[in-house]
Protein backbone atom coordinates (compact mmCIF):
# COMPACT_ATOMS: atom_id res chain seq x y z
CA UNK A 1 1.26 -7.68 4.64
CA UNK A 2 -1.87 -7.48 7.18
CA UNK A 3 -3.77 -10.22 7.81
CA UNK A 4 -7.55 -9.86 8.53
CA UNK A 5 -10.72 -12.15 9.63
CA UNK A 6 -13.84 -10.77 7.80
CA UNK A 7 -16.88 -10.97 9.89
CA UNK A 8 -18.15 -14.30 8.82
CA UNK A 9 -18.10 -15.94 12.23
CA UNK A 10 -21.24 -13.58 13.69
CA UNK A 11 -23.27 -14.36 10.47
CA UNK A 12 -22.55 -18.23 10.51
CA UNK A 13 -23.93 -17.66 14.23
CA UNK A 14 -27.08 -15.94 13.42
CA UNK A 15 -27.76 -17.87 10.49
CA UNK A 16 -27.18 -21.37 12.88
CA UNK A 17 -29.55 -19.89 15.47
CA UNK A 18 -32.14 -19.97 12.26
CA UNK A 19 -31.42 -22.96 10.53
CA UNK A 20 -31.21 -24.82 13.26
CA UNK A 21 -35.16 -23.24 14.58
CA UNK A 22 -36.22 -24.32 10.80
CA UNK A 23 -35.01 -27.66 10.86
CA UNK A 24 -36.68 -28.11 13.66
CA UNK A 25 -40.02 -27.20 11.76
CA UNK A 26 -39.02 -28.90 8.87
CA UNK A 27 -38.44 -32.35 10.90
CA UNK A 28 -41.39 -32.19 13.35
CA UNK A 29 -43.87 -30.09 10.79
CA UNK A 30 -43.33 -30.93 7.52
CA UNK A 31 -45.31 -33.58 5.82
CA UNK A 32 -42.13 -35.72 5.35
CA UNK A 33 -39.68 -36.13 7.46
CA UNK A 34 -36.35 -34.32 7.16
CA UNK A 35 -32.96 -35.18 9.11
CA UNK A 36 -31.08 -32.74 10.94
CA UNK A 37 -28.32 -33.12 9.04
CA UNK A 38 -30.13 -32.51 5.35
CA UNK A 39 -31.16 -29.14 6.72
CA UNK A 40 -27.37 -28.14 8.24
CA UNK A 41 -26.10 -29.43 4.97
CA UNK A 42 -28.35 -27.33 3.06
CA UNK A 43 -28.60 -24.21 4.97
CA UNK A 44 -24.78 -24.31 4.78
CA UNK A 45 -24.55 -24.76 0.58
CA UNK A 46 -26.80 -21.90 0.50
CA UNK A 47 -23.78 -19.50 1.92
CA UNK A 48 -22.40 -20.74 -1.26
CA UNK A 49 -18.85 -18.34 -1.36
CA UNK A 50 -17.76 -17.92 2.16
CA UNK A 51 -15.42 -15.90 2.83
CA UNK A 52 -12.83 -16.94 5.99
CA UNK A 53 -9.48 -15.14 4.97
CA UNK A 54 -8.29 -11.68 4.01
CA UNK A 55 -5.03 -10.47 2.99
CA UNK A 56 -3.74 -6.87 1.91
CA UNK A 57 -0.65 -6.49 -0.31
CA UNK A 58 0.72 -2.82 -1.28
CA UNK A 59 2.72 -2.99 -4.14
CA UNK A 60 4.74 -0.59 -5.82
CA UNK A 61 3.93 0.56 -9.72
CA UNK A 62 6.47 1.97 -11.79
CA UNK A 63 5.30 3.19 -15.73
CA UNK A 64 7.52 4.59 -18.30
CA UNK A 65 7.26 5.45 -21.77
CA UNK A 66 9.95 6.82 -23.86
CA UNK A 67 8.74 7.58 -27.60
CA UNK A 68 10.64 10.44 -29.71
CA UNK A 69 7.09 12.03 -31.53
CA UNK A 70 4.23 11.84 -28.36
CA UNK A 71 7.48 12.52 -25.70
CA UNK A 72 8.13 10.49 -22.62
CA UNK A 73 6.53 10.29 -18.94
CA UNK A 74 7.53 8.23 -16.04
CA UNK A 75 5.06 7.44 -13.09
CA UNK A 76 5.27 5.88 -10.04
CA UNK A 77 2.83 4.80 -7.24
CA UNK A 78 1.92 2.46 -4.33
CA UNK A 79 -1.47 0.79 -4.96
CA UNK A 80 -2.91 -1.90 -1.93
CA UNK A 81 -4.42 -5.40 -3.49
CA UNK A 82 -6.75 -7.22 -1.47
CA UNK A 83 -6.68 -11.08 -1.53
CA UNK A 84 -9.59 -13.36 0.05
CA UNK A 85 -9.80 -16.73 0.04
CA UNK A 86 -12.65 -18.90 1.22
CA UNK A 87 -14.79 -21.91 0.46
CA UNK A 88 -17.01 -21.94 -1.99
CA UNK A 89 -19.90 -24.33 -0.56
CA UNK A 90 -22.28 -23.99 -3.61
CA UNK A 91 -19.60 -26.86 -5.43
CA UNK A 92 -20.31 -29.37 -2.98
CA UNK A 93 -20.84 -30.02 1.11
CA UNK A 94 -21.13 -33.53 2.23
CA UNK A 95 -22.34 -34.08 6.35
CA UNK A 96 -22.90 -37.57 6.82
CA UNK A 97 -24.11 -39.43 10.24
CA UNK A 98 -21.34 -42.55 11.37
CA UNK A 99 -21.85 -44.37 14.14
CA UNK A 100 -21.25 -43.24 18.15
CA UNK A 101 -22.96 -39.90 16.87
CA UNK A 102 -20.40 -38.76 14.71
CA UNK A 103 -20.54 -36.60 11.80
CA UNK A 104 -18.61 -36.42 9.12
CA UNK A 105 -18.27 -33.54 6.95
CA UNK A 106 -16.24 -33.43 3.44
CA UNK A 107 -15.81 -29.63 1.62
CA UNK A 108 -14.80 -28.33 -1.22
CA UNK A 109 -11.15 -27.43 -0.86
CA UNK A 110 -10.49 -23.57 -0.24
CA UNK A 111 -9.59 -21.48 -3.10
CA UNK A 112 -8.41 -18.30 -4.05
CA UNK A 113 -11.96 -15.78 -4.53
CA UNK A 114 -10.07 -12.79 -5.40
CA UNK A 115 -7.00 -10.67 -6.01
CA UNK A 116 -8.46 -7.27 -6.74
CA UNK A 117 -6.32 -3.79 -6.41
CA UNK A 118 -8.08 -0.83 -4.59
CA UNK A 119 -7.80 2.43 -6.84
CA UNK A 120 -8.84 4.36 -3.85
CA UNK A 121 -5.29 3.65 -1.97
CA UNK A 122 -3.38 5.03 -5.08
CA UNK A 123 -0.65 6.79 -3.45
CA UNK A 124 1.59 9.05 -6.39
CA UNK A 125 4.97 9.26 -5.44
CA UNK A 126 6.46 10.40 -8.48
CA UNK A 127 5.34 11.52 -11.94
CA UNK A 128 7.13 13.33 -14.96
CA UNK A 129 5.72 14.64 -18.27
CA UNK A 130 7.66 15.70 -21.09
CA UNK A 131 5.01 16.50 -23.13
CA UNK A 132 1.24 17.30 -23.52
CA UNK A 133 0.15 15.95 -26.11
CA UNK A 134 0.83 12.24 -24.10
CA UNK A 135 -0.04 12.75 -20.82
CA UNK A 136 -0.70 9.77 -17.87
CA UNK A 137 -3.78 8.13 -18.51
CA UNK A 138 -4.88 4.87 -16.47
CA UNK A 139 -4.48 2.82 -19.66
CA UNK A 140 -0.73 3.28 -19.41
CA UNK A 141 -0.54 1.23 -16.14
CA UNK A 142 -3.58 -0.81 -16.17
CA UNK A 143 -1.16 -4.10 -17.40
CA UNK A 144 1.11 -3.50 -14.64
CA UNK A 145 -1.53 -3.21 -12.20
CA UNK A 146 -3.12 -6.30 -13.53
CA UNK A 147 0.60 -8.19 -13.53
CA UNK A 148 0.84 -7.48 -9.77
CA UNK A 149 -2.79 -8.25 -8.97
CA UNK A 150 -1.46 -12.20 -10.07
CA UNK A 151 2.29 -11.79 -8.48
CA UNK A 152 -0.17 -11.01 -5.40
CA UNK A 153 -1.91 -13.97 -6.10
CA UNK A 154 0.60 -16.23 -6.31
CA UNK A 155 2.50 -14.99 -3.19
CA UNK A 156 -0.53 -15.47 -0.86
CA UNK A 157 -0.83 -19.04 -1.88
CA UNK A 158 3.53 -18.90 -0.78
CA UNK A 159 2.13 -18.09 2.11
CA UNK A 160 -0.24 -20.88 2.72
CA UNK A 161 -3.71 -18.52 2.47
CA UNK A 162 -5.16 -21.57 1.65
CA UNK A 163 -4.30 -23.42 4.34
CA UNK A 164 -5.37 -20.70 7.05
CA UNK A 165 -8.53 -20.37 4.82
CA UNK A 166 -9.99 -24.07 4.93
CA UNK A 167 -8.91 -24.09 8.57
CA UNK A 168 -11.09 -20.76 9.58
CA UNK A 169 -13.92 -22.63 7.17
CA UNK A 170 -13.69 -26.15 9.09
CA UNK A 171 -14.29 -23.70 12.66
CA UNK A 172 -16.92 -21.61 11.08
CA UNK A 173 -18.99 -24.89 10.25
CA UNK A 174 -17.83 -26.72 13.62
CA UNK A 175 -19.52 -24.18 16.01
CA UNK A 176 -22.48 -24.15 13.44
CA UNK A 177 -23.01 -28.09 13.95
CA UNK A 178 -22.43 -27.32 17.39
CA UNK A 179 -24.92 -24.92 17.54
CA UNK A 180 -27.46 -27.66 15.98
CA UNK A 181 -26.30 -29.86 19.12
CA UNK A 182 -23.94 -32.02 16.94
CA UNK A 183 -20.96 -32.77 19.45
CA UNK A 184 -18.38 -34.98 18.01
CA UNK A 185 -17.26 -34.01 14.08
CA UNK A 186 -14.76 -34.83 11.72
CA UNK A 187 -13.56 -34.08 8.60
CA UNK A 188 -13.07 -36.68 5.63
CA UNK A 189 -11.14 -36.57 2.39
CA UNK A 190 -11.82 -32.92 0.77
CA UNK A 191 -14.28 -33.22 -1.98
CA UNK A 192 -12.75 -33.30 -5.61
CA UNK A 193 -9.80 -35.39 -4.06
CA UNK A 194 -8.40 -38.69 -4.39
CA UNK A 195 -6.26 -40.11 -1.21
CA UNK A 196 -5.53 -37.18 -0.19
CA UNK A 197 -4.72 -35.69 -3.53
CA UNK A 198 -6.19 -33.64 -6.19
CA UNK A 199 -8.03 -35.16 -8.57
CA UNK A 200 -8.08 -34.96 -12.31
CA UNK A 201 -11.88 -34.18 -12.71
């Protein structure tokens, strides 16, 4: 399993060095006044899915028929899965101002965007036709395909993707706020949660 950081940090830089310009238009220009953090709150919900974490999974496919009229085949193949993970800021993003210039920001917690396999890595390692009149069609092994996209799934949240995700999120919008010359932030309850747990709606 390999591990990868997409790109997002450059883009949350860029779009920072813009946001932060037009909130600065916004608050001194507009005809009412907006704060500084209504615009970093904003800009932010408008990357709606981001995406922090990327994991790749190659899994092993095995497809046999046996059936006495249409004759048997047997295939086997590796296939690589791709897993992100992110947080999705278009469900909620709360940056509040607390006393001794501290903000307070409460996400959405980080969740699971995809688990999708890449047909372009099919490797064929073995196949066997008895017959013509059945031969391997992508049908045959789209279930099992499908199966290990979720047994991919589930072992990336074993291994704590979500964890690493929320964490690479929580930087991402640190050096944005920093960028927007907010110094000292923190992190409250994540939204959707109750003490610390999830809640029921």
């Amino acid at each position: 399993m390999a591990t990868r950081i997409s790109s997002f940090e450059i883009i949350l830089i860029i779009l920072a060095l813009i946001l932060v310009a037009a909130g600065v238009f916004l608050i001194i220009g507009g005809k009412e006044p907006v704060s500084h953090t209504d615009v970093m709150e904003q800009r932010l919900r408008e990357l709606r899915q981001l995406k922090t974490v990327s994991q790749t999974y190659r899994s092993v496919i095995y497809v046999e028929e046996k059936n006495f009229w249409r004759g048997n085949k047997q295939v086997l193949f590796t296939l690589e899965y791709l897993v992100t993970a992110g947080v999705d800021f278009s469900k909620g993003l709360e940056i509040r101002e607390l006393p001794d210039d501290v903000i307070q920001v409460r996400m959405p917690p980080a969740e699971i965007f995809s688990s999708d396999a890449d047909e372009t890595s099919i490797n064929q390692m073995f196949l066997r036709e008895q017959t013509l009149l059945n031969p391997v069609r992508m049908g045959d092994y789209m279930p099992q395909v499908i199966a290990q996209g979720e047994a991919n799934r589930q072992a990336a949240l074993d291994n704590g993707i979500l964890s690493h995700a929320e964490a690479k999120a929580r930087l991402a919008v640190i050096r944005v706020l920093k960028l927007g010359e907010f110094d000292i932030i923190v992190f409250g309850p994540t939204l959707g949660t109750v003490h610390g747990e999830a809640s029921d709606g």
